[in-house]
Protein backbone atom coordinates (compact mmCIF):
# COMPACT_ATOMS: atom_id res chain seq x y z
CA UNK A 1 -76.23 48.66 -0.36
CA UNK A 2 -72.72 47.10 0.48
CA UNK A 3 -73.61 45.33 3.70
CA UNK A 4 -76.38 42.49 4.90
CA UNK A 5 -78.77 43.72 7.21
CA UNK A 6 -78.83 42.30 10.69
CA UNK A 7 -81.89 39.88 11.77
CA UNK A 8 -83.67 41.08 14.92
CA UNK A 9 -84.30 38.76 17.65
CA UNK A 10 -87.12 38.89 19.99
CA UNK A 11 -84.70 40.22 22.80
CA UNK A 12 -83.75 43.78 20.60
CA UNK A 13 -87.37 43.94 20.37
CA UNK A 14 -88.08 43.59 23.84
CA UNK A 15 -85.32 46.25 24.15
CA UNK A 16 -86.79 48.46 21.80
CA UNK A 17 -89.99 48.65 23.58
CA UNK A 18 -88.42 49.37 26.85
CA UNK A 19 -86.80 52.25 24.89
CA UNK A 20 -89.91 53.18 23.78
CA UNK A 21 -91.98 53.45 26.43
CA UNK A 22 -89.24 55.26 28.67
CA UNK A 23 -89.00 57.98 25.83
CA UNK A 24 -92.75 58.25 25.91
CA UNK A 25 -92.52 59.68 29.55
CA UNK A 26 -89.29 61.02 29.06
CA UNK A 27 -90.03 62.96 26.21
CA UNK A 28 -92.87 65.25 27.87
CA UNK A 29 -91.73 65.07 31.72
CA UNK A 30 -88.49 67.03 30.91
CA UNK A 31 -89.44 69.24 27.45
CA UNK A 32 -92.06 70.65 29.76
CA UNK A 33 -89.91 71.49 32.45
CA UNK A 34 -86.50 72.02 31.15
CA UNK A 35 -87.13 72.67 27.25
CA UNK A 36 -84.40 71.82 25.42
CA UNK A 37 -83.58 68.43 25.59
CA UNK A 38 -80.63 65.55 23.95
CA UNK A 39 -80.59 61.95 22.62
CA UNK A 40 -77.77 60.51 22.13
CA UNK A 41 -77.38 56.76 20.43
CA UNK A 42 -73.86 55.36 20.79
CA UNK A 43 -73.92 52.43 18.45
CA UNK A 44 -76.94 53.52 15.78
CA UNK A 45 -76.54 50.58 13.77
CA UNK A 46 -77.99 50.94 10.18
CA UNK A 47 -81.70 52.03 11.33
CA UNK A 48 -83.41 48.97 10.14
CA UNK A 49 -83.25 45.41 10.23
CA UNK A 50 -83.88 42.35 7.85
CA UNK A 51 -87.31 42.00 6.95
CA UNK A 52 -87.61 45.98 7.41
CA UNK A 53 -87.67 46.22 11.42
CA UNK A 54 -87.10 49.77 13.02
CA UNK A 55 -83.40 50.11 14.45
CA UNK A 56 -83.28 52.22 17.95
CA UNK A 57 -82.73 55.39 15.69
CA UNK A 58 -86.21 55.45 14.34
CA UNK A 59 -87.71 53.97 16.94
CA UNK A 60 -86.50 56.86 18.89
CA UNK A 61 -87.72 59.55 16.22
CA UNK A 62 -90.73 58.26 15.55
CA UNK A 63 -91.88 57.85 19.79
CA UNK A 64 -90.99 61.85 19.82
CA UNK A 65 -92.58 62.86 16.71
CA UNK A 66 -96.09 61.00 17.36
CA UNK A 67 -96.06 61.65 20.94
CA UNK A 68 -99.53 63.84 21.72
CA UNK A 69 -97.45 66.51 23.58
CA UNK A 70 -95.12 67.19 20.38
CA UNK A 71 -97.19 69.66 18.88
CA UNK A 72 -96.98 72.10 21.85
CA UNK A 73 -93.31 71.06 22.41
CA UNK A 74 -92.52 72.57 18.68
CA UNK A 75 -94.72 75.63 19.00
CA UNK A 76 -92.86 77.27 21.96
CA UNK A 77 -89.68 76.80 19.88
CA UNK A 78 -87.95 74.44 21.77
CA UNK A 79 -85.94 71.63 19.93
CA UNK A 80 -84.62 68.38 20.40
CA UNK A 81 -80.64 67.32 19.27
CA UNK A 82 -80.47 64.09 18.25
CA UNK A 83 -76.97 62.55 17.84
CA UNK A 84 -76.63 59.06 15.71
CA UNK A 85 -73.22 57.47 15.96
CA UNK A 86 -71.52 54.52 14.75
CA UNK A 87 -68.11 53.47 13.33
CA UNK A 88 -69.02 51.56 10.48
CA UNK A 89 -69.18 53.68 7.70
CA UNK A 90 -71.86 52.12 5.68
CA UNK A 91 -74.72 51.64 8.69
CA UNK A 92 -74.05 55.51 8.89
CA UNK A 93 -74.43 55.96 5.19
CA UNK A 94 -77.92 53.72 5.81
CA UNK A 95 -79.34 54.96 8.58
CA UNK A 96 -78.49 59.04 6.69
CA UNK A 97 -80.67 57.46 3.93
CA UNK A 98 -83.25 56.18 6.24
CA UNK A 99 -83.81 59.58 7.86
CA UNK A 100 -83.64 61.70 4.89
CA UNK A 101 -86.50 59.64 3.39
CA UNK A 102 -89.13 60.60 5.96
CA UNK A 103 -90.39 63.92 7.03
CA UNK A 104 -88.49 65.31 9.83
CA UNK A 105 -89.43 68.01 12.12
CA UNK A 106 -87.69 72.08 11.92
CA UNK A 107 -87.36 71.29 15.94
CA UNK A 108 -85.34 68.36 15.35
CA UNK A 109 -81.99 68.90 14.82
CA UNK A 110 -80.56 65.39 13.63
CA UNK A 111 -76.74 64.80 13.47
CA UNK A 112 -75.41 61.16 12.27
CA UNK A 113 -71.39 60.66 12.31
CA UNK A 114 -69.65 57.61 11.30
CA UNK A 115 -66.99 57.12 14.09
CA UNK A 116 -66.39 55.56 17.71
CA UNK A 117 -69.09 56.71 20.09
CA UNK A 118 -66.22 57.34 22.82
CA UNK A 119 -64.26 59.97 20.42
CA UNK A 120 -67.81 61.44 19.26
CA UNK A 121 -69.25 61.93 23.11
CA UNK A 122 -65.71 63.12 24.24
CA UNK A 123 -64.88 65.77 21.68
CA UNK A 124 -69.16 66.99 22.41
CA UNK A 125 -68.15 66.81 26.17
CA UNK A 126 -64.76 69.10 25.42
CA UNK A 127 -67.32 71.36 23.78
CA UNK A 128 -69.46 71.97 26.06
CA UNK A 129 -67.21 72.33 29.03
CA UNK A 130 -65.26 74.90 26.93
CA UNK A 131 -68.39 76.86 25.53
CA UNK A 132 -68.94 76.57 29.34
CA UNK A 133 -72.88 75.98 28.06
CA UNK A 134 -75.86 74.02 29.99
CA UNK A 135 -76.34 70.36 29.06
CA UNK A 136 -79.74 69.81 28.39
CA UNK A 137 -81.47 67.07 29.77
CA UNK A 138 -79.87 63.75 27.73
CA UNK A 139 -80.44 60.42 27.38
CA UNK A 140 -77.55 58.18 26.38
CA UNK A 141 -78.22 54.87 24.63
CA UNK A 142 -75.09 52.63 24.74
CA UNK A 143 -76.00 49.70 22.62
CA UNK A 144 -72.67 47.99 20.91
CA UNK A 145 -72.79 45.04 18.87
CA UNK A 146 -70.12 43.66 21.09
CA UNK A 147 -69.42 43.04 24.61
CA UNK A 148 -67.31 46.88 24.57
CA UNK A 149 -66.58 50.14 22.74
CA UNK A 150 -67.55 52.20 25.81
CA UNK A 151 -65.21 52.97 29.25
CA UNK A 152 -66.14 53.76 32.42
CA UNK A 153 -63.83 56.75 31.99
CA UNK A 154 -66.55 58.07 29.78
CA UNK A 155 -69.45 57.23 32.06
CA UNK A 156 -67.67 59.30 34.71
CA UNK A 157 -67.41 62.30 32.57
CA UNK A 158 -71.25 61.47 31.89
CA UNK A 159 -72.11 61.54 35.46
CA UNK A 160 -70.44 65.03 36.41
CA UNK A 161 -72.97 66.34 34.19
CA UNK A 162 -76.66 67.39 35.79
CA UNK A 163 -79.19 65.61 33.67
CA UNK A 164 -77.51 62.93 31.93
CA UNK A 165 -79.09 59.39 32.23
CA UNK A 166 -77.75 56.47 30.43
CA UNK A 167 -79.23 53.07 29.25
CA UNK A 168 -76.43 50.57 28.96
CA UNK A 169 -76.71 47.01 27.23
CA UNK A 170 -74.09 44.97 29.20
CA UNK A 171 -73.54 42.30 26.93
CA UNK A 172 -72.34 39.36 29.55
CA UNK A 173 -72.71 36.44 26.62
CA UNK A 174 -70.32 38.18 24.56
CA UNK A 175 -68.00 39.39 27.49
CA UNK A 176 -67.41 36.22 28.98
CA UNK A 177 -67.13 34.31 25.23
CA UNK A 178 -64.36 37.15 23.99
CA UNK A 179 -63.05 39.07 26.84
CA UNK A 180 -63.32 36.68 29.56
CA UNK A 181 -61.38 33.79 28.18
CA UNK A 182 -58.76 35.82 26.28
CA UNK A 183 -55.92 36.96 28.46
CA UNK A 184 -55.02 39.48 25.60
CA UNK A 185 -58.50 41.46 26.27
CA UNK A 186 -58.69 41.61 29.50
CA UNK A 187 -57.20 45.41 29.19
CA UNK A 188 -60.90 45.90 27.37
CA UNK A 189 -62.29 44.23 30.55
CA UNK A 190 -60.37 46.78 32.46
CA UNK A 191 -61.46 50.02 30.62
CA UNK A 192 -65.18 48.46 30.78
CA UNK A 193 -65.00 48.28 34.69
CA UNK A 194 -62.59 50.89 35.47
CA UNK A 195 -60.51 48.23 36.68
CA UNK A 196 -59.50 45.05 38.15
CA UNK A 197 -62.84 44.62 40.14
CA UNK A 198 -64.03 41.92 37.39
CA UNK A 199 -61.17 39.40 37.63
CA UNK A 200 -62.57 37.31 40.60
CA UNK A 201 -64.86 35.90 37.87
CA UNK A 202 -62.14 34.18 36.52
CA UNK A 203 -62.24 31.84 39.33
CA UNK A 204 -66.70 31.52 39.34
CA UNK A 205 -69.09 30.01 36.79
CA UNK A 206 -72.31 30.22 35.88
CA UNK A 207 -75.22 32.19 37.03
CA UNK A 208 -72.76 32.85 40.10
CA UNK A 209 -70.22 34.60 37.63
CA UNK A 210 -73.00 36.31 36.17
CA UNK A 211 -74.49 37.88 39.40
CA UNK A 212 -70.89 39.10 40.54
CA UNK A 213 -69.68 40.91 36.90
CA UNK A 214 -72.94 42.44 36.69
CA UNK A 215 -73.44 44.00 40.54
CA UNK A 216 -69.68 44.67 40.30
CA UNK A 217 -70.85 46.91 37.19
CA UNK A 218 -73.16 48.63 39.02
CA UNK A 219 -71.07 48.97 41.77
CA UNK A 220 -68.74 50.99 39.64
CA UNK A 221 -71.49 53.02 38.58
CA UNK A 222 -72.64 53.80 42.12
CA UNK A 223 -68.93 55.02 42.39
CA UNK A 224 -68.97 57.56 39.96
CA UNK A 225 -72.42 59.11 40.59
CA UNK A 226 -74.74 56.72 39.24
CA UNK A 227 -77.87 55.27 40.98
CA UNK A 228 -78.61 51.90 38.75
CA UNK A 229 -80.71 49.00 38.48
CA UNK A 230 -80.40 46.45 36.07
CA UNK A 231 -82.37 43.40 34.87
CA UNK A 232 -80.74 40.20 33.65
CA UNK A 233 -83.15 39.60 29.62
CA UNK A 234 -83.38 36.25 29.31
CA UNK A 235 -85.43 34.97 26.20
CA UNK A 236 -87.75 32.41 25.52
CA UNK A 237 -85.39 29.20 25.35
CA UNK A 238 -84.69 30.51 28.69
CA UNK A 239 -80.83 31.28 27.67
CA UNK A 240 -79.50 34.91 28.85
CA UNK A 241 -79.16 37.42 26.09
CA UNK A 242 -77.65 40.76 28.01
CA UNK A 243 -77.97 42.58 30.98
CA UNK A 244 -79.88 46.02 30.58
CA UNK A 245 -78.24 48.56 32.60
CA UNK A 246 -80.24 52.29 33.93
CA UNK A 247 -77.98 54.90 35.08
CA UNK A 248 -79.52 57.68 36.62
CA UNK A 249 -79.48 60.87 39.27
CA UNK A 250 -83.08 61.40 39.23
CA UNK A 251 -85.56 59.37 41.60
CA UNK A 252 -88.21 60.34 38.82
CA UNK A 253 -86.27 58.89 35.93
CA UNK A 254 -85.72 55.60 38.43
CA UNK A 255 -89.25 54.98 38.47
CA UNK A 256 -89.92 55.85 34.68
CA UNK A 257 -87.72 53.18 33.62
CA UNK A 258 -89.43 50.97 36.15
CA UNK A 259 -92.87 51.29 34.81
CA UNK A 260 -91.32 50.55 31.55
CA UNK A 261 -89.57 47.36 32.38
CA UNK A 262 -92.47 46.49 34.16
CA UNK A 263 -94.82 46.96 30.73
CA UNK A 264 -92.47 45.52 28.54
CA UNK A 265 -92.00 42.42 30.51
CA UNK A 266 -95.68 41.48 30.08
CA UNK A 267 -95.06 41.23 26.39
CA UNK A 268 -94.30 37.35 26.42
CA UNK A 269 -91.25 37.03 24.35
CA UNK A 270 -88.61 37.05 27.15
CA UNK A 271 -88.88 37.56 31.11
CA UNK A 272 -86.42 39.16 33.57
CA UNK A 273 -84.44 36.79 36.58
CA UNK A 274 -83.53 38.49 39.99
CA UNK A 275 -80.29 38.15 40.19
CA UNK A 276 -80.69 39.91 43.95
CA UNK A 277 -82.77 36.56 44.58
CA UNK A 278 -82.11 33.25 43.18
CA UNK A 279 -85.01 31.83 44.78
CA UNK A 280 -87.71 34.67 42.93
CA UNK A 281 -86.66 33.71 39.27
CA UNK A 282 -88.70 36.60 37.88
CA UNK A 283 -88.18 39.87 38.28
CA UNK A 284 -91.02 41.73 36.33
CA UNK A 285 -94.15 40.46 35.12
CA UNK A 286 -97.40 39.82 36.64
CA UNK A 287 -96.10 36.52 38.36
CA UNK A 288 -93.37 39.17 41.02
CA UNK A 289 -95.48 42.50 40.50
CA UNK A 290 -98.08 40.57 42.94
CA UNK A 291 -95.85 39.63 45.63
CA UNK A 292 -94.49 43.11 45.49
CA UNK A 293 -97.15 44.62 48.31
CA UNK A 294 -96.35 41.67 50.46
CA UNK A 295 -92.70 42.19 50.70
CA UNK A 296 -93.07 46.10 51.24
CA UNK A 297 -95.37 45.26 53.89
CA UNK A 298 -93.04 42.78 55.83
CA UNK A 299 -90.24 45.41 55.16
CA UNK A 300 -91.53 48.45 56.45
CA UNK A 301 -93.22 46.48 59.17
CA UNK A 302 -90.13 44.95 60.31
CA UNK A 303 -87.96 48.44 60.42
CA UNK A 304 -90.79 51.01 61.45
CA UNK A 305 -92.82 48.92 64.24
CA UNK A 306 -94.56 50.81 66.70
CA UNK A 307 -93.05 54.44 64.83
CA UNK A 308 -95.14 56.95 63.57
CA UNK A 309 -93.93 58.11 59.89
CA UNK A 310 -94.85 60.38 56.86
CA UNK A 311 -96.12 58.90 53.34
CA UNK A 312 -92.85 60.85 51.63
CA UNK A 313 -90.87 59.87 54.19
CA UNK A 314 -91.39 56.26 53.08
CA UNK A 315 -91.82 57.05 48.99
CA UNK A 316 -87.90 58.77 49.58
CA UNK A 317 -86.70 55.64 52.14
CA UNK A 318 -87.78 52.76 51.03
CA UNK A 319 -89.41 53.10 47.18
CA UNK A 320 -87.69 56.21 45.37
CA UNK A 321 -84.81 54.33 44.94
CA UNK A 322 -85.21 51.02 45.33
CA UNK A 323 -84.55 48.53 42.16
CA UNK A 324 -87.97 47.27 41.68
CA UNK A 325 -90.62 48.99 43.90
CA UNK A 326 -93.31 51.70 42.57
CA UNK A 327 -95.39 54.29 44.34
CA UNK A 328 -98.50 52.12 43.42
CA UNK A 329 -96.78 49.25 45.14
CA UNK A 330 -96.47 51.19 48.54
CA UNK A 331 -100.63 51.69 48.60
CA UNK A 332 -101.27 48.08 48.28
CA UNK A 333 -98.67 47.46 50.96
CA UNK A 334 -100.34 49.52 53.07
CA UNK A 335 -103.68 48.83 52.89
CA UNK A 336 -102.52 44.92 53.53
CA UNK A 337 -101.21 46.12 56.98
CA UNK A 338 -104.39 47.68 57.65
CA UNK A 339 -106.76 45.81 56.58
CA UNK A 340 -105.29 42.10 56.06
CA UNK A 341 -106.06 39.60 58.49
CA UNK A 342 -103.08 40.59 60.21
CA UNK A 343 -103.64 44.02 61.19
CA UNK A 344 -99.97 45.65 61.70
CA UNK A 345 -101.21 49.81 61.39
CA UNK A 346 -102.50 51.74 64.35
CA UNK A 347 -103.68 54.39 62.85
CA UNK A 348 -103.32 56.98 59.72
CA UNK A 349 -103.80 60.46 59.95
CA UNK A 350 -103.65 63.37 57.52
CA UNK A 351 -101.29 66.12 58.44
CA UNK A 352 -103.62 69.20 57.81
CA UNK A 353 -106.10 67.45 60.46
CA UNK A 354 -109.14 66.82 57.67
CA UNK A 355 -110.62 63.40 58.39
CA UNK A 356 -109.21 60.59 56.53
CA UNK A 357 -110.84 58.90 54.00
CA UNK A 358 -110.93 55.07 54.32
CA UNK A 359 -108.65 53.22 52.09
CA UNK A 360 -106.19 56.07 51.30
CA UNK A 361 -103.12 57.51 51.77
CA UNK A 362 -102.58 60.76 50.76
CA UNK A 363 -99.86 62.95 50.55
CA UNK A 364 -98.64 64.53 53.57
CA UNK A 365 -100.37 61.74 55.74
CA UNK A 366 -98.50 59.73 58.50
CA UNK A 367 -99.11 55.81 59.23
CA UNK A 368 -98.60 54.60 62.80
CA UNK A 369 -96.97 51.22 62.42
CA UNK A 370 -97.96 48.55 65.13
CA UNK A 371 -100.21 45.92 65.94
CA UNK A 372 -103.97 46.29 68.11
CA UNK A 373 -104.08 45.04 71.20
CA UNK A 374 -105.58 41.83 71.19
CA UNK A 375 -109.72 42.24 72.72
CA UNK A 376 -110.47 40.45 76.00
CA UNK A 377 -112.61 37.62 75.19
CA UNK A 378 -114.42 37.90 78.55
């Protein structure tokens, strides 16, 4: 071995388990539905770390391999592409070693290329579009060492493609230590945006400067397709490390990632801000999860008052895509305004005319929004 191995801080692990956990649903959600399916890591990275830590590309490997639905996965004979890439030669030369040393599945079909993960994607891209084939379902993992190495040209391409979703690390230490303050890179800044929309931060500071590159990202992701949210990893010294960035088109890949921010952030070693709200420093964790009911409550109370509405009319208004907000979250909401000592639902009725079973909400009931009339006390 020519190289060092890279230390891994409690933030990459925190990022690993997110990773993790999101392949765990990922993994059997779409192989059952779709079959065939694509993971694609940008900047693979040697597959370990110092003191023998798993890199992304094992990590990755290993959640598909052990998950309980593999076996059945394999048997129908559907398979599962995994592309490694990276430009330095010798992580590639690692991480080939690393793989060939364990047992690897006949349904995994493993590729690792030394090279610049915007050449590799764009040449697979020109492929397809010329076989004129189906993408399969894909995850993209864009995880440079650096504050770059990836365009918003290439995200674009990404997005015009059904069933693409992308995890981004948006490195904003690095950006604003090497891009920010060199005039001669902000052409990198440009390709990273897809433009000029970054330069006001020039002219901010602090967690101000931070809040407007990153919702300026995802602003340029909304633009091309995209439906984001991001969370601001900030570890225990209470110093930010990155911004972690979900790209999606699917309301049921929104809320996968959700429920695995929301796990990993229990873990202890780093917590997420809200950069939406200054005054709610965390984001996930137990300490926000709890005041999530209340705020759905005061929400939907304040727009649907004295309206009669469905369940899925609220899941697709107000939770599908919303940044932080979960199905689960809705019920508790709801069963505050109806039962919390400030009453603020009518009434709830099922649509197929059953009776109603106290304390739920099914699907395809409605919830008449509004407070009771106060009694006459004599």
């Amino acid at each position: 071995m020519t190289f060092t191995l890279p230390p891994i801080q409690p933030h990459t692990q925190a990022k690993h388990h997110i990773l993790q956990y999101y392949l765990k649903q990922w993994f059997p959600i779409l192989g059952s539905t779709y079959g065939d399916l694509r993971y694609i890591d940008g900047f693979s990275g040697p597959g370990e770390y110092e003191g023998g830590d798993q890199g992304s590309p094992l990590i990755a490997l290993n959640t598909v391999r052990q998950h309980s639905y593999f076996d059945a996965y394999a048997r129908e004979g559907k398979t599962m592409d995994f592309l490694f890439a990276d430009k330095e030669s010798d992580y590639s030369r690692h991480l080939k070693t690393k793989i060939d040393e364990t047992y690897q599945p006949r349904s995994f079909q493993i590729t690792v290329k030394n090279g610049e993960f915007e050449d590799l994607v764009t040449c697979l891209m020109d492929d397809i579009e010329t076989r004129e084939e189906p993408v399969p379902p894909t995850l993209v993992f864009i995880d440079p060492f650096g504050p770059a190495g990836f365009s918003m040209d290439l995200l674009a391409r990404l997005s015009s493609f059904t069933g693409i979703e992308v995890l981004i690390n948006l490195n904003y230490t690095e950006f604003v230590r090497w891009i920010l303050s060199d005039p001669t890179k902000h052409v990198t800044a440009d390709r990273l945006y897809g433009g000029q929309r970054w330069k006001p931060a020039l002219d901010l500071s602090g967690q101000e400067r931070a809040d407007f590159l990153v919702t300026e990202y995802e602003n340029a992701l909304r633009e091309i397709g995209w439906r984001s949210t991001s969370f601001e990893m900030v570890n225990i010294q209470n110093q930010l490390a990155y911004h972690l960035v979900f790209g999606t088109q699917s309301p049921k890949g929104l809320e996968a990632m959700k429920r695995a921010m929301r796990d990993a952030s229990q873990t202890g070693e780093f917590r997420y801000t809200d950069r939406i709200d200054p005054s709610q420093p965390v984001l996930m964790g137990l300490e926000k999860e709890n005041e999530y009911p209340r705020e759905i409550g005061e929400s939907l109370f304040a727009k649907y008052d004295g309206m009669e509405i469905s369940k899925s009319q609220l899941l697709e208004a107000e939770v599908n895509w919303h940044r932080q907000w979960l199905p689960q979250d809705l019920r508790e909401a709801l069963l505050h305004l109806e039962y919390g000592d400030d009453p603020r639902i009518k009434g709830v009725r099922n649509g197929d005319g059953r009776t109603r079973r106290k304390d739920s909400y099914p699907d395809g009931c409605y919830i008449t929004f509004g407070r009771h009339a106060m009694r006459r006390l004599f």
